[in-house]
C-alpha atoms as a PDB file:
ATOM      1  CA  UNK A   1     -32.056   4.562 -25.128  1.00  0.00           C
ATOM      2  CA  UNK A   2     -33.745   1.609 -23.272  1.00  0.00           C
ATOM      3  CA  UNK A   3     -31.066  -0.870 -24.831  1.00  0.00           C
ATOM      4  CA  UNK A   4     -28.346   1.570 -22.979  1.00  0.00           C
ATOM      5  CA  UNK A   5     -30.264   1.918 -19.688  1.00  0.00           C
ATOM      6  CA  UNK A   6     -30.432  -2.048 -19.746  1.00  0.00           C
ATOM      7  CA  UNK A   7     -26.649  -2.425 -20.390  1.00  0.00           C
ATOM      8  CA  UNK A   8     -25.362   0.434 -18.027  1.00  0.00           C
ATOM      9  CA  UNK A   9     -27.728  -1.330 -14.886  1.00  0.00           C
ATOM     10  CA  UNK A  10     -26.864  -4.738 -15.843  1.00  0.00           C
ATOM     11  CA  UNK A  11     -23.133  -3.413 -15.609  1.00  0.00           C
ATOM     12  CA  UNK A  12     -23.826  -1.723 -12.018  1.00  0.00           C
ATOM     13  CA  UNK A  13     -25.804  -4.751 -11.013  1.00  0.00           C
ATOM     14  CA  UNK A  14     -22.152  -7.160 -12.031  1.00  0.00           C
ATOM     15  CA  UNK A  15     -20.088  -4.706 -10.147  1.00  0.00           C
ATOM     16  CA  UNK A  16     -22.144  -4.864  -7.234  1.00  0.00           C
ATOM     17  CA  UNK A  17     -22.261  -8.188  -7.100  1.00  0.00           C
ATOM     18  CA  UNK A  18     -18.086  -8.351  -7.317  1.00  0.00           C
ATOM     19  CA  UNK A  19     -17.735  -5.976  -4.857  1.00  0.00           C
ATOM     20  CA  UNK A  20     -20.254  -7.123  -2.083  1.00  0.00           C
ATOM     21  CA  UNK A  21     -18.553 -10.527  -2.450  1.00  0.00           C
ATOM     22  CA  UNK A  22     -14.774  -8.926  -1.980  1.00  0.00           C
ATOM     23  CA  UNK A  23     -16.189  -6.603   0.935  1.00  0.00           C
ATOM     24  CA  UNK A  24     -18.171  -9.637   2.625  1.00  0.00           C
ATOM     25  CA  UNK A  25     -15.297 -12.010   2.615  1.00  0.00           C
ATOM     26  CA  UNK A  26     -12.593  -9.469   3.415  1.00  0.00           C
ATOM     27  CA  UNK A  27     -14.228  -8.643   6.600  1.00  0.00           C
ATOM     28  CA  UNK A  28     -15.068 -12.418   7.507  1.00  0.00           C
ATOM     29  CA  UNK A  29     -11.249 -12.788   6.972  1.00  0.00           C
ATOM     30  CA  UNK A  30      -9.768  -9.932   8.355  1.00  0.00           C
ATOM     31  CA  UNK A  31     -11.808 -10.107  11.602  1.00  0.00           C
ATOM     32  CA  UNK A  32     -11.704 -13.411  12.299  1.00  0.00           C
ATOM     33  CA  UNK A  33      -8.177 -14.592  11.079  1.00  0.00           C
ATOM     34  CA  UNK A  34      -5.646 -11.497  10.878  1.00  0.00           C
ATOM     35  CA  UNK A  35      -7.387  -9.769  14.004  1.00  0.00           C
ATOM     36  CA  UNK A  36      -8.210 -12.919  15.528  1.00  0.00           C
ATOM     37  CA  UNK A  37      -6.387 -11.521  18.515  1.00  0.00           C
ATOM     38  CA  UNK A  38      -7.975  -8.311  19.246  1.00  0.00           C
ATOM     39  CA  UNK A  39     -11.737  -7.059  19.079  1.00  0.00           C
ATOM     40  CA  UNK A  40     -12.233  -4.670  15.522  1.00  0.00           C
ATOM     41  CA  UNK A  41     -15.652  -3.892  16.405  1.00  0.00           C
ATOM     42  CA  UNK A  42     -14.795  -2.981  20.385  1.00  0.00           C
ATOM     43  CA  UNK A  43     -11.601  -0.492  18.628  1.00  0.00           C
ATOM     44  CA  UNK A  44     -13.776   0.655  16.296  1.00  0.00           C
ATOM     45  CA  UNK A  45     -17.365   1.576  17.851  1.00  0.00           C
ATOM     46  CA  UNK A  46     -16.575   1.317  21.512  1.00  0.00           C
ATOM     47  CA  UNK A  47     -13.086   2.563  22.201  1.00  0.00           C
ATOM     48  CA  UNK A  48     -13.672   4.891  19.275  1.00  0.00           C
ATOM     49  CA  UNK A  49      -9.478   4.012  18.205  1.00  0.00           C
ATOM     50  CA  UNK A  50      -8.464   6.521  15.152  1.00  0.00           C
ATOM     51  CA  UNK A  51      -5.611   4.377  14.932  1.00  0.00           C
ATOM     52  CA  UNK A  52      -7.874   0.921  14.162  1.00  0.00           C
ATOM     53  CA  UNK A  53      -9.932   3.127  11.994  1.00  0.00           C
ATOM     54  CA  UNK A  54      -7.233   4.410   9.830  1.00  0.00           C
ATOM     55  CA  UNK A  55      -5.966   0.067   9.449  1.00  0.00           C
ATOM     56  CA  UNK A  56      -9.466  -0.151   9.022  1.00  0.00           C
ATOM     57  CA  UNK A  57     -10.193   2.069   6.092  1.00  0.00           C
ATOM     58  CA  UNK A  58      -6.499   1.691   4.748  1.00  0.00           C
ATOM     59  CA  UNK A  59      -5.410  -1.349   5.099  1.00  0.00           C
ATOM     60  CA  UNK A  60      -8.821  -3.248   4.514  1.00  0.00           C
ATOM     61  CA  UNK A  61     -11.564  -0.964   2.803  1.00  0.00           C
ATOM     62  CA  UNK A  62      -9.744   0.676   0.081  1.00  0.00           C
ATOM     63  CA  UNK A  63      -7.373  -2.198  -0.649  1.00  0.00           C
ATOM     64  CA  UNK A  64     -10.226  -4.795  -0.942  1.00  0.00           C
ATOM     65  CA  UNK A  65     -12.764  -2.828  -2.923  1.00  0.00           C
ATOM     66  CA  UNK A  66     -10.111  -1.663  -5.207  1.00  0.00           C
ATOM     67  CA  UNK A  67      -8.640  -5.177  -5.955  1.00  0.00           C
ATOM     68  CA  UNK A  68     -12.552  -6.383  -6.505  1.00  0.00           C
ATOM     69  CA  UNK A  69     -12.805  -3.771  -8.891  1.00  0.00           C
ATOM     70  CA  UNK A  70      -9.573  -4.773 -10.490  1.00  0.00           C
ATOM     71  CA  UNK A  71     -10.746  -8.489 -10.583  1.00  0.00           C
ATOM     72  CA  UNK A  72     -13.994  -6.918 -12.994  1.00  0.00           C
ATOM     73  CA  UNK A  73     -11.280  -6.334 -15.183  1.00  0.00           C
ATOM     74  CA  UNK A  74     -11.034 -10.341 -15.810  1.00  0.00           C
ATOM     75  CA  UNK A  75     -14.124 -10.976 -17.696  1.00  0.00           C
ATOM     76  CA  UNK A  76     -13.293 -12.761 -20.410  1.00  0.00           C
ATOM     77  CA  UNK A  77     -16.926 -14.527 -21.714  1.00  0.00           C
ATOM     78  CA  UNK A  78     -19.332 -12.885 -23.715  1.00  0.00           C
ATOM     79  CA  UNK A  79     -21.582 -15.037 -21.281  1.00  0.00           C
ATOM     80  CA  UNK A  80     -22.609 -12.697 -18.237  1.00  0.00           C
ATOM     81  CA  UNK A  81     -22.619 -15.730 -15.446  1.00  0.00           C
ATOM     82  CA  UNK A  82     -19.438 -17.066 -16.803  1.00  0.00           C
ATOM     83  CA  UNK A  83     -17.832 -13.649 -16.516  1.00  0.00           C
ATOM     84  CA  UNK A  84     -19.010 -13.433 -12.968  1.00  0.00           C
ATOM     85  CA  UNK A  85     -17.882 -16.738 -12.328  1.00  0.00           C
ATOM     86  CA  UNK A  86     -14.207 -15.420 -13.102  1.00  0.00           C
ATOM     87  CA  UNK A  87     -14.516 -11.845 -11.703  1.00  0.00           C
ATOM     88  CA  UNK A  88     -15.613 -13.670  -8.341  1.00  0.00           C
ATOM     89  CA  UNK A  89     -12.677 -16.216  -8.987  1.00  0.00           C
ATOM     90  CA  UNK A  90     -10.035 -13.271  -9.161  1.00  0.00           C
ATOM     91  CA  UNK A  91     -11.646 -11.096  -6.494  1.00  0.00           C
ATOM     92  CA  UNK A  92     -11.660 -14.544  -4.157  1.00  0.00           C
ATOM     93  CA  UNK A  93      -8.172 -15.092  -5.298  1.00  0.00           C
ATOM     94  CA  UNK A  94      -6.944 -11.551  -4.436  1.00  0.00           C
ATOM     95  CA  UNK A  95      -8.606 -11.135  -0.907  1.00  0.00           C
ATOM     96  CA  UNK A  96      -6.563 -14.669  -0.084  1.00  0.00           C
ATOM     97  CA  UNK A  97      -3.350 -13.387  -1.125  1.00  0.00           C
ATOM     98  CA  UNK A  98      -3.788  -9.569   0.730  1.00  0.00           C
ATOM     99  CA  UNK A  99      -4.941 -11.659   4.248  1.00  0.00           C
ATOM    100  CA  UNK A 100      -1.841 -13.963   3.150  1.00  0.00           C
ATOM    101  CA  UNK A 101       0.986 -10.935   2.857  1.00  0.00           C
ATOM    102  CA  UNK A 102      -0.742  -8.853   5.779  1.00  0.00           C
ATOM    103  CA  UNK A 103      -0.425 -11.714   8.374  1.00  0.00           C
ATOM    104  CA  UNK A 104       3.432 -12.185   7.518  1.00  0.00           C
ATOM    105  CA  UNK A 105       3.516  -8.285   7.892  1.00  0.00           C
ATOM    106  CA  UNK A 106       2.200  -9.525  11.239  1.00  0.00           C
ATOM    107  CA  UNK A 107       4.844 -12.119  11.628  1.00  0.00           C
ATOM    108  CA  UNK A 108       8.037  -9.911  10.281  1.00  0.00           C
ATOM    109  CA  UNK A 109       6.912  -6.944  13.160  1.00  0.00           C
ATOM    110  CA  UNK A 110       6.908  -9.907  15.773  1.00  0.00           C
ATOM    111  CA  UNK A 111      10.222 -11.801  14.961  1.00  0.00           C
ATOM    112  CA  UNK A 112      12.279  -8.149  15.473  1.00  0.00           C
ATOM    113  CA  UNK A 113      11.518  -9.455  19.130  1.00  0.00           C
ATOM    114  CA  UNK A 114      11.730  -5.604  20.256  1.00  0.00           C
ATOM    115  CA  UNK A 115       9.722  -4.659  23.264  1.00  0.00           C
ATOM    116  CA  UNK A 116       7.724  -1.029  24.340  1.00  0.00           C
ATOM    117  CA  UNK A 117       6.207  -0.177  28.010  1.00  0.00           C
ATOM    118  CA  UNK A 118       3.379  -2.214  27.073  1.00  0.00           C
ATOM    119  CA  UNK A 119       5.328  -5.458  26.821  1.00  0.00           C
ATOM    120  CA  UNK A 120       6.460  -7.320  23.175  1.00  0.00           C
ATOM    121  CA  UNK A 121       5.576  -4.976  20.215  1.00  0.00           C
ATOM    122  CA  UNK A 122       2.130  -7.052  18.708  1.00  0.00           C
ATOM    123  CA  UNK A 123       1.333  -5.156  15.176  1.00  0.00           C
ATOM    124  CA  UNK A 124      -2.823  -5.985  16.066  1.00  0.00           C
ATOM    125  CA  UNK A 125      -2.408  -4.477  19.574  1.00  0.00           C
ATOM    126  CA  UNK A 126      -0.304  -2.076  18.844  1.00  0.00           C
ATOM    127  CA  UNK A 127      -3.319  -0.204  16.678  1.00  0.00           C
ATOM    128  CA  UNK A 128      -6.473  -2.080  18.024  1.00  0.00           C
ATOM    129  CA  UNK A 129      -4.992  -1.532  21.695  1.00  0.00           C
ATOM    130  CA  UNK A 130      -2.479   0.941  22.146  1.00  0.00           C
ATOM    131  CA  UNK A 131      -4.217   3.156  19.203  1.00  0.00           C
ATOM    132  CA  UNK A 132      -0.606   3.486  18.003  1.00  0.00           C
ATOM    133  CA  UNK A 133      -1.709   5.897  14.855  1.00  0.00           C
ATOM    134  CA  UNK A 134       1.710   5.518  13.651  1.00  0.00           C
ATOM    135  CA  UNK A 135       2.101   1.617  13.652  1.00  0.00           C
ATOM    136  CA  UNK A 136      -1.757   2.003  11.636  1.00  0.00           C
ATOM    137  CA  UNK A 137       0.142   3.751   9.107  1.00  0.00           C
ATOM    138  CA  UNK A 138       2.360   1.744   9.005  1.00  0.00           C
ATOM    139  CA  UNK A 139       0.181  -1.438   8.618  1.00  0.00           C
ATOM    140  CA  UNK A 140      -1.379   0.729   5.746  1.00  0.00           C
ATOM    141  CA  UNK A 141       2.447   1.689   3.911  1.00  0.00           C
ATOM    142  CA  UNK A 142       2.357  -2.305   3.535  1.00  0.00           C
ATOM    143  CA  UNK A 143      -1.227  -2.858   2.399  1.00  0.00           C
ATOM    144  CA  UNK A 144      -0.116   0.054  -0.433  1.00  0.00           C
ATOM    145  CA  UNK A 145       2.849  -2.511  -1.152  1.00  0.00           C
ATOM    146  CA  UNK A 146       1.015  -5.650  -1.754  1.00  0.00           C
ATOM    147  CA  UNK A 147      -2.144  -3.944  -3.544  1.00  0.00           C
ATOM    148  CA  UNK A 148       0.601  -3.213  -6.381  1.00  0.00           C
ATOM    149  CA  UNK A 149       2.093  -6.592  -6.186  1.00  0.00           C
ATOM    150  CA  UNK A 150      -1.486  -8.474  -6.106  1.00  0.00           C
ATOM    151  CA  UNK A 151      -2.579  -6.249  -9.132  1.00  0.00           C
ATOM    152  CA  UNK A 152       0.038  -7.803 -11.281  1.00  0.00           C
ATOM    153  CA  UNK A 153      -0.601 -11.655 -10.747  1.00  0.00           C
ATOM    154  CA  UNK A 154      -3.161 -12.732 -13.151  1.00  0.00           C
ATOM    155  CA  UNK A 155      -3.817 -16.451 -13.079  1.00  0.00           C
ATOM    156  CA  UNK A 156      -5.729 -16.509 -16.522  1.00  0.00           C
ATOM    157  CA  UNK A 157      -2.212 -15.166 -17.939  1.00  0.00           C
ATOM    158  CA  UNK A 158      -0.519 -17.977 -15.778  1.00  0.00           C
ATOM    159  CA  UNK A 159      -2.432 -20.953 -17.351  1.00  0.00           C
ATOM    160  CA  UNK A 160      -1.706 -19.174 -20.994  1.00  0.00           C
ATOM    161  CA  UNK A 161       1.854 -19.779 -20.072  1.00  0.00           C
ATOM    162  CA  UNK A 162       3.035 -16.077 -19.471  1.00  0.00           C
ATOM    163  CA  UNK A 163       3.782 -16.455 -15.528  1.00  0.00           C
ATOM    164  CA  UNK A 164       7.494 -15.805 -15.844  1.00  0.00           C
ATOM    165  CA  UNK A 165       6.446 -12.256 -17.209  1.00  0.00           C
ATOM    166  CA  UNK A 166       3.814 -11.417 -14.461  1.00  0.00           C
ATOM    167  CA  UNK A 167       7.134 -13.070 -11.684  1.00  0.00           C
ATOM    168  CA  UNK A 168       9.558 -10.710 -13.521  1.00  0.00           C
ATOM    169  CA  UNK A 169       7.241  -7.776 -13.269  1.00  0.00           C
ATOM    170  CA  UNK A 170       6.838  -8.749  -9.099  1.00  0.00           C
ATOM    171  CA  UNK A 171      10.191  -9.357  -8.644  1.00  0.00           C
ATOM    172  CA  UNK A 172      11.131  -5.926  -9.976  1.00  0.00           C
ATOM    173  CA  UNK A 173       8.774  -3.808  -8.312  1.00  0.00           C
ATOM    174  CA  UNK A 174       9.663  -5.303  -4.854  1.00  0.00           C
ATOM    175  CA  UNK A 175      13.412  -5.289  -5.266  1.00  0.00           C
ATOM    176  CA  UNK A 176      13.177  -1.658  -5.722  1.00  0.00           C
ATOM    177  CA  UNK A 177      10.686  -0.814  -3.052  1.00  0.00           C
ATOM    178  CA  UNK A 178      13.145  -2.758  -1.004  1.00  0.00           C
ATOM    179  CA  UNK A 179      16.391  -0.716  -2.126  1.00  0.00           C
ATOM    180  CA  UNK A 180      14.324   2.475  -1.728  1.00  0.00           C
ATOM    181  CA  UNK A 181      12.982   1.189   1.838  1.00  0.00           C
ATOM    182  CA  UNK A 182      16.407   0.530   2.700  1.00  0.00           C
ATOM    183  CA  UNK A 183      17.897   3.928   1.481  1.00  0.00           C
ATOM    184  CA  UNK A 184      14.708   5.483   3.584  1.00  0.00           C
ATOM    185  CA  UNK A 185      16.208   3.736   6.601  1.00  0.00           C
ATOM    186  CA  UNK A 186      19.898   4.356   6.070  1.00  0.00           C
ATOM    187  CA  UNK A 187      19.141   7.873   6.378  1.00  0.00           C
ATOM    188  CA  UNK A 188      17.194   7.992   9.249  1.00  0.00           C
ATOM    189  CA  UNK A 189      19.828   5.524  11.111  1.00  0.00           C
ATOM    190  CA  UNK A 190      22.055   8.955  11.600  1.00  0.00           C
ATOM    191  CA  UNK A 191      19.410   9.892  14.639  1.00  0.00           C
ATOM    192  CA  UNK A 192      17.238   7.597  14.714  1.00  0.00           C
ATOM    193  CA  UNK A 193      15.344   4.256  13.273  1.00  0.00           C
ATOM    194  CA  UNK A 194      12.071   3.972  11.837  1.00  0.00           C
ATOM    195  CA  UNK A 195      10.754   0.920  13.728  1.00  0.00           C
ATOM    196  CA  UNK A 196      11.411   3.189  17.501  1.00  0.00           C
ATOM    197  CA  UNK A 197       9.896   5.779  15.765  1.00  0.00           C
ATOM    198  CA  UNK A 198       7.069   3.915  14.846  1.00  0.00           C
ATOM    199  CA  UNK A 199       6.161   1.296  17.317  1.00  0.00           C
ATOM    200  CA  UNK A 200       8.152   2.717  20.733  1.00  0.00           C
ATOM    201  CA  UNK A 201       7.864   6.172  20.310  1.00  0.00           C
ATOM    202  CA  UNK A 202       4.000   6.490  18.581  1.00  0.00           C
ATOM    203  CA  UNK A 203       5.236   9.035  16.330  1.00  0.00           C
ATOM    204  CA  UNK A 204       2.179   9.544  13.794  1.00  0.00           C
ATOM    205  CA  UNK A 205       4.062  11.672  11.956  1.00  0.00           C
ATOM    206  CA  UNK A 206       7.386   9.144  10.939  1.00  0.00           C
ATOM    207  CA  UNK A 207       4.052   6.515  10.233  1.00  0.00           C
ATOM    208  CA  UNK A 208       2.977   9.579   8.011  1.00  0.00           C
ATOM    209  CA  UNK A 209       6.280  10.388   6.343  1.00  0.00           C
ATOM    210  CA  UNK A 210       6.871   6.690   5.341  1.00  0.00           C
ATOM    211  CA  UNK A 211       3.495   5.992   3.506  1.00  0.00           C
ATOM    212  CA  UNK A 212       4.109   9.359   1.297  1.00  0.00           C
ATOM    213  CA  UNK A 213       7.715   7.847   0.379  1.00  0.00           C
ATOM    214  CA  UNK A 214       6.174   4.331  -0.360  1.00  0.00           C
ATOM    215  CA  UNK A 215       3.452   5.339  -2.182  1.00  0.00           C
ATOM    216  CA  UNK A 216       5.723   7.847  -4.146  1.00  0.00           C
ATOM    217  CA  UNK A 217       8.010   5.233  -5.179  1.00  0.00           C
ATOM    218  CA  UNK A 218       5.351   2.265  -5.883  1.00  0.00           C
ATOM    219  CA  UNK A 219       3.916   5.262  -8.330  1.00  0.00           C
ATOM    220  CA  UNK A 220       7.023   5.610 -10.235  1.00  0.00           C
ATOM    221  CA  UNK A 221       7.544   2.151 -10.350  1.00  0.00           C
ATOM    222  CA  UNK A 222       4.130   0.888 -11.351  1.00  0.00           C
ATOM    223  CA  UNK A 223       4.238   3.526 -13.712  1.00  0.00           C
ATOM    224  CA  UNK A 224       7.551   2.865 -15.169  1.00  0.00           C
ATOM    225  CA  UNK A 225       6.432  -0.858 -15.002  1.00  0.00           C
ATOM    226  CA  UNK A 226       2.938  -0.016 -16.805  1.00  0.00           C
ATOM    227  CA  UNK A 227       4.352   2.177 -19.675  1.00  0.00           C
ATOM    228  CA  UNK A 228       6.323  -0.330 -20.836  1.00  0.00           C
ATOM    229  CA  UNK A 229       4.154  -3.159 -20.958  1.00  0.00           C
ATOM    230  CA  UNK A 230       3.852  -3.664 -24.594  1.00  0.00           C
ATOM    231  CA  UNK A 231       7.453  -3.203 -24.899  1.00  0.00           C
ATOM    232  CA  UNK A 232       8.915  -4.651 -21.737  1.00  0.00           C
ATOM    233  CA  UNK A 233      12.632  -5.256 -22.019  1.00  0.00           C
ATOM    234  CA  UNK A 234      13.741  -6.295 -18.543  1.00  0.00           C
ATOM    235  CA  UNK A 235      17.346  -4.071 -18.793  1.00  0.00           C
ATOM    236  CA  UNK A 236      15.745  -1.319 -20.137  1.00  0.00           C
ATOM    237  CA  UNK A 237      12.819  -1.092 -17.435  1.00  0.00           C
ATOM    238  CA  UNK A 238      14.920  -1.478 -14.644  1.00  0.00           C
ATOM    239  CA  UNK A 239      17.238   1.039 -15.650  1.00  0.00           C
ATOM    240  CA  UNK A 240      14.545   3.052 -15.963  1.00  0.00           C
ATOM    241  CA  UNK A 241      13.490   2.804 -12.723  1.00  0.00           C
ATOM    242  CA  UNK A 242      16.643   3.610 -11.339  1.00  0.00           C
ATOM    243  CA  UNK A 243      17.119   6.711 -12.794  1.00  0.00           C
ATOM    244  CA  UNK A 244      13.713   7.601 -11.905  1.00  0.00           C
ATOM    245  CA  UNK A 245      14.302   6.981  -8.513  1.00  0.00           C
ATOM    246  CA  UNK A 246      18.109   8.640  -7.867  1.00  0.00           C
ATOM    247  CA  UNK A 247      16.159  11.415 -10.019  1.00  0.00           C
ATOM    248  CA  UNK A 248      13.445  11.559  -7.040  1.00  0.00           C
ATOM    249  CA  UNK A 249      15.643  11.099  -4.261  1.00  0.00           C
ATOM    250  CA  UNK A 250      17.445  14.236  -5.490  1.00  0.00           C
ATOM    251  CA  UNK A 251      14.669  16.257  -6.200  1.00  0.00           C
ATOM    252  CA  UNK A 252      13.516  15.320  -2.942  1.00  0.00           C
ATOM    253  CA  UNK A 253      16.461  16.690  -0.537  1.00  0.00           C
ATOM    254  CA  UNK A 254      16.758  19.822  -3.213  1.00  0.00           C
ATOM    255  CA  UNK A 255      13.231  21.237  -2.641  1.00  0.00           C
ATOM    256  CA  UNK A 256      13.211  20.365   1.228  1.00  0.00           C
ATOM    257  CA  UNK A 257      16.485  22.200   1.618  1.00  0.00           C
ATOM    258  CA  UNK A 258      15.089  24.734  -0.430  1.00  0.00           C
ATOM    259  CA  UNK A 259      12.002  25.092   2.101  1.00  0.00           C
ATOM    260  CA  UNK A 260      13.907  25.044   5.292  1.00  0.00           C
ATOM    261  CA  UNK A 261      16.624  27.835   3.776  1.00  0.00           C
ATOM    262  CA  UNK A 262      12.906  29.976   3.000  1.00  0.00           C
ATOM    263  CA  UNK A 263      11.421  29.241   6.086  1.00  0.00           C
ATOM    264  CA  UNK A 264      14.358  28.203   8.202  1.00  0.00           C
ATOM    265  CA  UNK A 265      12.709  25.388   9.833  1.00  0.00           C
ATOM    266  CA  UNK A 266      14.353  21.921  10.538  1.00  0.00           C
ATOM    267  CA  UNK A 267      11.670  19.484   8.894  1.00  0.00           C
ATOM    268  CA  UNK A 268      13.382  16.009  10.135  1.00  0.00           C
ATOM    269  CA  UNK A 269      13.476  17.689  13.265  1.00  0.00           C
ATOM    270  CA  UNK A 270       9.991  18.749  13.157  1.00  0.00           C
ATOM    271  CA  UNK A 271       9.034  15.355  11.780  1.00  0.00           C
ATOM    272  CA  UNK A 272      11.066  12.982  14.127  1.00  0.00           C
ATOM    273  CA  UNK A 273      11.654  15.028  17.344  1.00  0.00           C
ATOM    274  CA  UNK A 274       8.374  17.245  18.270  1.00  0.00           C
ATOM    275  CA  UNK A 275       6.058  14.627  15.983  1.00  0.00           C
ATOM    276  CA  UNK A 276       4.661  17.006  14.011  1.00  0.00           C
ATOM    277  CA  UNK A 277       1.502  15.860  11.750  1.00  0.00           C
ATOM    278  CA  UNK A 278       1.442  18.912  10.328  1.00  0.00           C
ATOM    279  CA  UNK A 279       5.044  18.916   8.614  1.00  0.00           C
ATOM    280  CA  UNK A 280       4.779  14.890   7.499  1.00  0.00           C
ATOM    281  CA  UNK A 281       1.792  15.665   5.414  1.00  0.00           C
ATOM    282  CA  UNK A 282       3.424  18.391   3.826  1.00  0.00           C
ATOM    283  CA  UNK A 283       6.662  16.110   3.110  1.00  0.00           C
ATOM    284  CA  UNK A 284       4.376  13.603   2.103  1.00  0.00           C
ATOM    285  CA  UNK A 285       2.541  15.664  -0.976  1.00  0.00           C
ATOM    286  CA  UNK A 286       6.111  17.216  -1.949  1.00  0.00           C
ATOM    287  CA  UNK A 287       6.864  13.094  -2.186  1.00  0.00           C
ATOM    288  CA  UNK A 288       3.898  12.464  -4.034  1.00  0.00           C
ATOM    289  CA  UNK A 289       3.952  15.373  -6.342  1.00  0.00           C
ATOM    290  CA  UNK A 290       7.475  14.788  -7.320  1.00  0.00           C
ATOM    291  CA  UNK A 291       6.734  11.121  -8.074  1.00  0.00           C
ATOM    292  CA  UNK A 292       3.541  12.355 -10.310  1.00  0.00           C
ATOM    293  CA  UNK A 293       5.567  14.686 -12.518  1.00  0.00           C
ATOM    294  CA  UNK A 294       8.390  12.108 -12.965  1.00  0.00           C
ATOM    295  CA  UNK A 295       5.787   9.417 -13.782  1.00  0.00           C
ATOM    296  CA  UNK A 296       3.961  11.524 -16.840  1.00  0.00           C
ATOM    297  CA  UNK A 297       7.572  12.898 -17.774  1.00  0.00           C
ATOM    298  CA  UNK A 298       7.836   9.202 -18.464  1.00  0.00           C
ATOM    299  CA  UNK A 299       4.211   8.804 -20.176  1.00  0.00           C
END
């Protein structure tokens, strides 16, 4: 009993130490380099923002403590301070590349050049100023992006000489996030685009909408990706994918036109034109959902 007590707070006491070191230097990043322009602690205590707490918690909390708890995965020493060594290594490693990919989702938002009643559309204003819930969201639909990429690149596995697996694996997932985020946008283009939605008209609701279809499509695809990792056959996996996804997409329009016939309802309407919170959550969990049975149809 005592030789399990010892191992299970020796465990919690390595974890800690992972995490506190991914939390600490995620912060000292994130404030001081990617919100280097605004004030997170004057959003977040004194203008009491919802919007800079949702980037906050979404695009900072979660995605940092869960990547530090993916680095734990990387111990690789029966030696406990050579195992923390790498753990901290990968966590380190992983916080770097997130504060890398979320300041050029900074820099894409800013070279559209496109311009709101507050002046030039700034993705740190826009939440930590304007409390723009719906451009948090979307600063949040990106951090769900690159969590799935980061969680792929393992640099132990690059030095072994399997890197061109790990870049096939990357390249994948985001050439179909970017066919499905294009599809997204091809059909909202017949009334409307998702950028005015998002950053012109504050719509919390389109910022809603989007991060259910992004995280229901990285699901399928991480999925797809991580059932056939012992197997992976790069033809076979991406077909794989795409059937998965024209499979979702169809599912998708079937059961929404199947809810507005029942309860005779427009949802893009309700979604896009009266900004309804209430009716993008809902779209989001039938996204989700769908995605989830698909996935462990797959499993």
């Amino acid at each position: 009993m005592f030789e399990y007590f010892s191992f299970f707070l020796k465990d919690l006491s390595f974890s800690f130490v992972i995490l506190t070191v991914g939390f600490i230097l995620g912060w000292v990043i994130y404030n001081n380099l990617v919100l280097r322009d605004v004030s997170l602690k004057d959003a977040l205590f004194n203008k009491d923002n919802f919007a800079a707490w949702i980037e906050f918690i979404g695009a900072f909390v979660f995605p940092v403590l869960y990547l530090s708890s993916h680095a734990i995965k990387g111990a690789a020493s029966d030696n406990v301070f050579v195992d923390l060594a790498v753990c901290i290594g990968y966590t380190v490693f992983y916080v770097v590349i997130l504060t890398i990919l979320r300041l050029l989702s900074k820099s894409i938002v800013s070279l559209i050049n496109a311009e709101d009643g507050h002046g030039k559309v700034c993705l740190n204003k826009e939440i930590c100023e304007q409390k723009n819930i719906g451009a948090a969201l979307f600063s949040v639909t990106l951090s769900v992006i690159f969590v799935s990429i980061i969680k792929y690149i393992d640099f132990i596995d690059i030095i072994e000489g399997i890197g061109a697996s790990i870049l096939i694996k990357v390249l994948l997932f985001i050439l179909f996030v970017l066919v499905a985020m294009v599809c997204y946008s091809m059909v909202l283009r017949r009334k409307t685009t998702l950028f005015k939605e998002i950053f012109i008209d504050n719509n919390a609701a389109a910022g809603i909408g989007l991060l259910g279809f992004v995280f229901a499509v990285q699901t399928i695809i991480t999925g797809i990706i991580d059932a056939y990792t012992t197997d992976f056959d790069l033809i076979t996996v991406a077909l794989v994918i795409a059937v998965c996804l024209v499979i979702y997409g169809i599912l998708s329009v079937l059961f929404k036109k199947i809810f507005t016939a029942i309860v005779k309802v427009d949802v893009w309407n309700e979604i896009y034109e009266q900004n309804n919170v209430g009716a993008a959550m809902g779209q989001a969990a039938l996204y989700v959902g769908i995605a989830m049975i698909i996935v462990n149809f797959i499993m």
